[in-house]
N, C-alpha and C. Protein backbone atom coordinates (compact mmCIF):
# COMPACT_ATOMS: atom_id res chain seq x y z
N UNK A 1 -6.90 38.45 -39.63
CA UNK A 1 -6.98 37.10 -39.11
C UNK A 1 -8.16 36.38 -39.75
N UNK A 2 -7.65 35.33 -40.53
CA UNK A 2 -9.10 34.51 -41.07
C UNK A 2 -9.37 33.12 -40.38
N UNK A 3 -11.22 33.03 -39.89
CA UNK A 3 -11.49 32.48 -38.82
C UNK A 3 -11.63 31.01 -40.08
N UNK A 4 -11.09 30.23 -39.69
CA UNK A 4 -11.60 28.67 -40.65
C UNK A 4 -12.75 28.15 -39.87
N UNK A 5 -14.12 28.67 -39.96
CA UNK A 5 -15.47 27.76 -39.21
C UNK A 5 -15.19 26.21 -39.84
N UNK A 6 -15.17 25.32 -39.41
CA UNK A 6 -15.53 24.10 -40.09
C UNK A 6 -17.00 23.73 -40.33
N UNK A 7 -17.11 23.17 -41.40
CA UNK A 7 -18.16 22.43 -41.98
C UNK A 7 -18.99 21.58 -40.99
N UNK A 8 -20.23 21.66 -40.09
CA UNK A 8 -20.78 20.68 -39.32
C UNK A 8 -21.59 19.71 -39.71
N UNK A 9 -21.69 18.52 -39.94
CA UNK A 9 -22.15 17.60 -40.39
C UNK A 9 -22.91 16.75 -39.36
N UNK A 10 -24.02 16.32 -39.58
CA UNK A 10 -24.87 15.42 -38.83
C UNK A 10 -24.08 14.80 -37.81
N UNK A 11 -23.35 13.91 -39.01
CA UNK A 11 -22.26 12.66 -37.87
C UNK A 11 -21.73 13.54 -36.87
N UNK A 12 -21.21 15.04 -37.21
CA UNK A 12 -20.09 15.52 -36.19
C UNK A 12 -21.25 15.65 -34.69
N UNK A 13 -22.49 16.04 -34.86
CA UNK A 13 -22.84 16.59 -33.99
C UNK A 13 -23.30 15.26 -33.05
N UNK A 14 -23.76 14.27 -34.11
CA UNK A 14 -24.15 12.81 -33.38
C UNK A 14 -22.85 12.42 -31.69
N UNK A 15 -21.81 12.77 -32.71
CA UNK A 15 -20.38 12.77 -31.38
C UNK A 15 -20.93 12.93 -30.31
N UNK A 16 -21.60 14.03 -30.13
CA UNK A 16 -21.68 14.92 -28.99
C UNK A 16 -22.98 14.51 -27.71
N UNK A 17 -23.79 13.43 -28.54
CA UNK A 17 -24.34 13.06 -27.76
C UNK A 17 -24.90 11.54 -28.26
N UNK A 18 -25.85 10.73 -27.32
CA UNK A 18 -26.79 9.67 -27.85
C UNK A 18 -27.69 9.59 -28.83
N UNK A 19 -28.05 8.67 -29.79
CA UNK A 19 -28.69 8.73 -30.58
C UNK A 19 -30.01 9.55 -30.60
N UNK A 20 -31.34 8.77 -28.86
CA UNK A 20 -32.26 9.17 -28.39
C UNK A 20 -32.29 11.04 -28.68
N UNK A 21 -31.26 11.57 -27.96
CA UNK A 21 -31.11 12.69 -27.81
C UNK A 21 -30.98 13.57 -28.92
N UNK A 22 -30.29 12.99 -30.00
CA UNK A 22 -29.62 13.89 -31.19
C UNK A 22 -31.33 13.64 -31.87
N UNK A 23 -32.04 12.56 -32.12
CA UNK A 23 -33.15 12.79 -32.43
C UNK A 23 -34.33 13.77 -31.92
N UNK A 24 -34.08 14.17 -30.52
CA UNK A 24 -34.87 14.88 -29.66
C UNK A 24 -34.81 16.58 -29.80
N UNK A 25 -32.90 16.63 -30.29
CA UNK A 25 -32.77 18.03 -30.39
C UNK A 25 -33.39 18.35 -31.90
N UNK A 26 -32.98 17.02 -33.01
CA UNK A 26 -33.11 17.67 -34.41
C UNK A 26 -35.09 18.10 -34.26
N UNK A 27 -36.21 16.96 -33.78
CA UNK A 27 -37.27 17.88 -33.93
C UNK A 27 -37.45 18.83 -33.03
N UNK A 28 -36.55 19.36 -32.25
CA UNK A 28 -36.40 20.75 -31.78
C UNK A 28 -36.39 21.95 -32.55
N UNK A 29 -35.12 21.66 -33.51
CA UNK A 29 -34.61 22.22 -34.63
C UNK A 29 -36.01 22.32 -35.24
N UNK A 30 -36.52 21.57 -36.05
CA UNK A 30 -37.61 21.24 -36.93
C UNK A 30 -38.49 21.88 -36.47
N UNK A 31 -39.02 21.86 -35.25
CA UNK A 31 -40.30 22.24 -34.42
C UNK A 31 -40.12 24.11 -34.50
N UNK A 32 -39.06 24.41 -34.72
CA UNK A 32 -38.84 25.84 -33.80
C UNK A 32 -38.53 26.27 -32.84
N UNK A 33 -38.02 25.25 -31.41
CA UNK A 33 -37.67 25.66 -30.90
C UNK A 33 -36.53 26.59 -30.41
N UNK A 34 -35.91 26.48 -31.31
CA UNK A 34 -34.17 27.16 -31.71
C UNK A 34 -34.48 28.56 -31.88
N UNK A 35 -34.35 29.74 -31.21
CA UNK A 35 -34.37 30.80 -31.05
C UNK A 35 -33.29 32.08 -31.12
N UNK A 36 -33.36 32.70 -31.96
CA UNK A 36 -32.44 33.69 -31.96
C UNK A 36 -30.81 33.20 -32.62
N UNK A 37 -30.11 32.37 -33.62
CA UNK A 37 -29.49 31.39 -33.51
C UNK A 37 -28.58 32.70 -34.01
N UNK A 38 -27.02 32.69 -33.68
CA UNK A 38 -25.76 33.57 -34.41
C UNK A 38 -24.69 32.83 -34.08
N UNK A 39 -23.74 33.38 -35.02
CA UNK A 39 -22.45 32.59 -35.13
C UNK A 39 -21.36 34.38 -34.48
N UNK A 40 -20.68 33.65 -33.70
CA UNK A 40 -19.68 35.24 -33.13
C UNK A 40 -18.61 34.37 -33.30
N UNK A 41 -17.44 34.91 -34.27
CA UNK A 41 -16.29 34.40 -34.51
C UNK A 41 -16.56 32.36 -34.61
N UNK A 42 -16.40 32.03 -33.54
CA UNK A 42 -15.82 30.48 -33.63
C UNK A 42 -17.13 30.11 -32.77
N UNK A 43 -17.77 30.72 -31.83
CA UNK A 43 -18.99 30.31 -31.07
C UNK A 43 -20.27 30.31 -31.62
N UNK A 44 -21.11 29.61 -31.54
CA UNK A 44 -22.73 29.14 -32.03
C UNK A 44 -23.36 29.51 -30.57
N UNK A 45 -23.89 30.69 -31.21
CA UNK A 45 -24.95 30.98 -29.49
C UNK A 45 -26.85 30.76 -29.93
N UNK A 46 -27.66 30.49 -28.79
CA UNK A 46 -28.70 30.28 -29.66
C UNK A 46 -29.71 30.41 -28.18
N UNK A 47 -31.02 30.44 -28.15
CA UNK A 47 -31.59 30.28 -26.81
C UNK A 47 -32.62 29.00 -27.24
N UNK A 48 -33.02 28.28 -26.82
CA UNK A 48 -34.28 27.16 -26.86
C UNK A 48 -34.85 26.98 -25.96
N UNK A 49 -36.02 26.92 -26.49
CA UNK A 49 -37.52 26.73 -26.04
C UNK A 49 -37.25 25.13 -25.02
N UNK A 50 -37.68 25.13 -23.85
CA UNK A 50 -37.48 23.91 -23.18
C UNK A 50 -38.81 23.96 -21.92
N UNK A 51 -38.75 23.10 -20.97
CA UNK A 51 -39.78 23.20 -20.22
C UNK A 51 -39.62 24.24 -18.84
N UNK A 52 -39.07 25.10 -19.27
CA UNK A 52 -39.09 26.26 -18.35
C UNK A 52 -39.47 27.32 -18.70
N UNK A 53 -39.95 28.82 -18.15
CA UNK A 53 -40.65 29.89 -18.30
C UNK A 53 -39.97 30.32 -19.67
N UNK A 54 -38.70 30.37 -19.15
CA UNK A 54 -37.61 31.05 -20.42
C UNK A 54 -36.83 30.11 -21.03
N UNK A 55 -36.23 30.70 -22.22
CA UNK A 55 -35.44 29.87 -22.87
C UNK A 55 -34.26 29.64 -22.37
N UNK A 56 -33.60 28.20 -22.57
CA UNK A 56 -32.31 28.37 -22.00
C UNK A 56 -31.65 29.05 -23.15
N UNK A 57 -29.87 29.11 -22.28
CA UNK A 57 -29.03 29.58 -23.40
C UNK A 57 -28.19 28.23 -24.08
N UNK A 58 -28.04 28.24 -25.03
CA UNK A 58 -26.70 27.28 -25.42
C UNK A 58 -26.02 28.18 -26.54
N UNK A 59 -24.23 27.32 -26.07
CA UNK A 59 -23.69 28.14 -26.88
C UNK A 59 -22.46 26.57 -27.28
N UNK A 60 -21.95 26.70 -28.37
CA UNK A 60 -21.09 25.71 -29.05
C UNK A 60 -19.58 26.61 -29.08
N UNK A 61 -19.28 25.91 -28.95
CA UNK A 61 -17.65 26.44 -29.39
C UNK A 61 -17.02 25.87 -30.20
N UNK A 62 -16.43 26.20 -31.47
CA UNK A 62 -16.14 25.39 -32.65
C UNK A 62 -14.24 25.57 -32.63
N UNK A 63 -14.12 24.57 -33.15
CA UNK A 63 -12.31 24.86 -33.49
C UNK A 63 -12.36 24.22 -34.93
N UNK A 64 -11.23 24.00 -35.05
CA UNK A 64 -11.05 23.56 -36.78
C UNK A 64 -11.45 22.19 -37.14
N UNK A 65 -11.16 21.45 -35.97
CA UNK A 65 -12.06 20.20 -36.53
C UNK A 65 -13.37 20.41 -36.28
N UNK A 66 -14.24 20.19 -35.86
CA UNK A 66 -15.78 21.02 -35.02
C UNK A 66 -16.21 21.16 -34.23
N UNK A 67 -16.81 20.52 -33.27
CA UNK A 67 -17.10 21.04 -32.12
C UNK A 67 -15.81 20.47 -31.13
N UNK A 68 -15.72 22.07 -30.39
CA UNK A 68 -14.81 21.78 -29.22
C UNK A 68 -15.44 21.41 -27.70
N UNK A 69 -16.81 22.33 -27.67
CA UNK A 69 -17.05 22.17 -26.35
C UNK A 69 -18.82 22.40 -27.12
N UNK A 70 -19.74 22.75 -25.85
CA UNK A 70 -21.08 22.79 -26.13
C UNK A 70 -21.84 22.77 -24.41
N UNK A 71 -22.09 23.79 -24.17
CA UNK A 71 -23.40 24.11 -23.04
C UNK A 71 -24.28 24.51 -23.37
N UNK A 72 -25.47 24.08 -22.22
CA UNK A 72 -26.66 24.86 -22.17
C UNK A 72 -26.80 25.49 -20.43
N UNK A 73 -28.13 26.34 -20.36
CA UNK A 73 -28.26 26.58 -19.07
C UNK A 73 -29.53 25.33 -18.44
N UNK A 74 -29.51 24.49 -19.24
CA UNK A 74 -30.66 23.52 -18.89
C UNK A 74 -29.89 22.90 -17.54
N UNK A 75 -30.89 21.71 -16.77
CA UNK A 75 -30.06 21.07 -15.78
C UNK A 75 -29.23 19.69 -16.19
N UNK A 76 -29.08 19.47 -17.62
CA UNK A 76 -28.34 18.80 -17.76
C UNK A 76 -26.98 19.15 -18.25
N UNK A 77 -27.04 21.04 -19.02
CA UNK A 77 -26.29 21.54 -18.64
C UNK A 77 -25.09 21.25 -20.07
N UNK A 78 -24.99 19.60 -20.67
CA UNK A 78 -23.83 19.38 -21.59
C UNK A 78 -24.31 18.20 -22.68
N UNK A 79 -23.76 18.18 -23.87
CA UNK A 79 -24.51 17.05 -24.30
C UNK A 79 -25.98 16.98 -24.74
N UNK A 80 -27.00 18.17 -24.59
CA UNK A 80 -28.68 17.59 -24.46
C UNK A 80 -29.00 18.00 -25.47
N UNK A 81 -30.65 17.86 -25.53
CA UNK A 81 -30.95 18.29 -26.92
C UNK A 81 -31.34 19.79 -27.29
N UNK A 82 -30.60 19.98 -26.65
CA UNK A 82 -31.03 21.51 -26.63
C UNK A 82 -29.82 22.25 -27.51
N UNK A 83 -28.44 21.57 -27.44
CA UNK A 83 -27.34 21.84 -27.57
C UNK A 83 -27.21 21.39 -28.93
């Protein structure tokens, strides 16, 4: 069975949330907060650094166009910059 990951592109991920925010996660990205990051088949799992003891979790779920879905364990939970 061959998995087709699609290609993720800035714009695709912009989709997924507000401008404010997609700026907030990328110096996340930048900063280091992005922890532990793997790809399992079609899912993007990763933990980030946020204002709690521990990291949350987020995980992406990809299909052939790109993102299908996207959580975190933060309290916003969908959408944030964590994701």
């Amino acid at each position: 069975m061959t998995i087709n990951v699609p290609k993720l592109t800035e714009d695709a991920i912009r989709q997924w949330t507000d401008s404010a925010t997609f700026g907030r996660g990328r110096d996340y990205y930048r900063n280091g907060y992005i922890l532990r990051p793997r790809r399992q088949g079609m899912l993007l799992k990763a933990q980030c650094l946020g204002s709690q003891p521990t990291p949350y979790r987020v995980q992406v779920t990809l299909n052939e166009q790109g993102i299908a879905s996207a959580t975190c364990s933060c309290p916003v939970g969908y959408a944030c910059k964590h994701t």
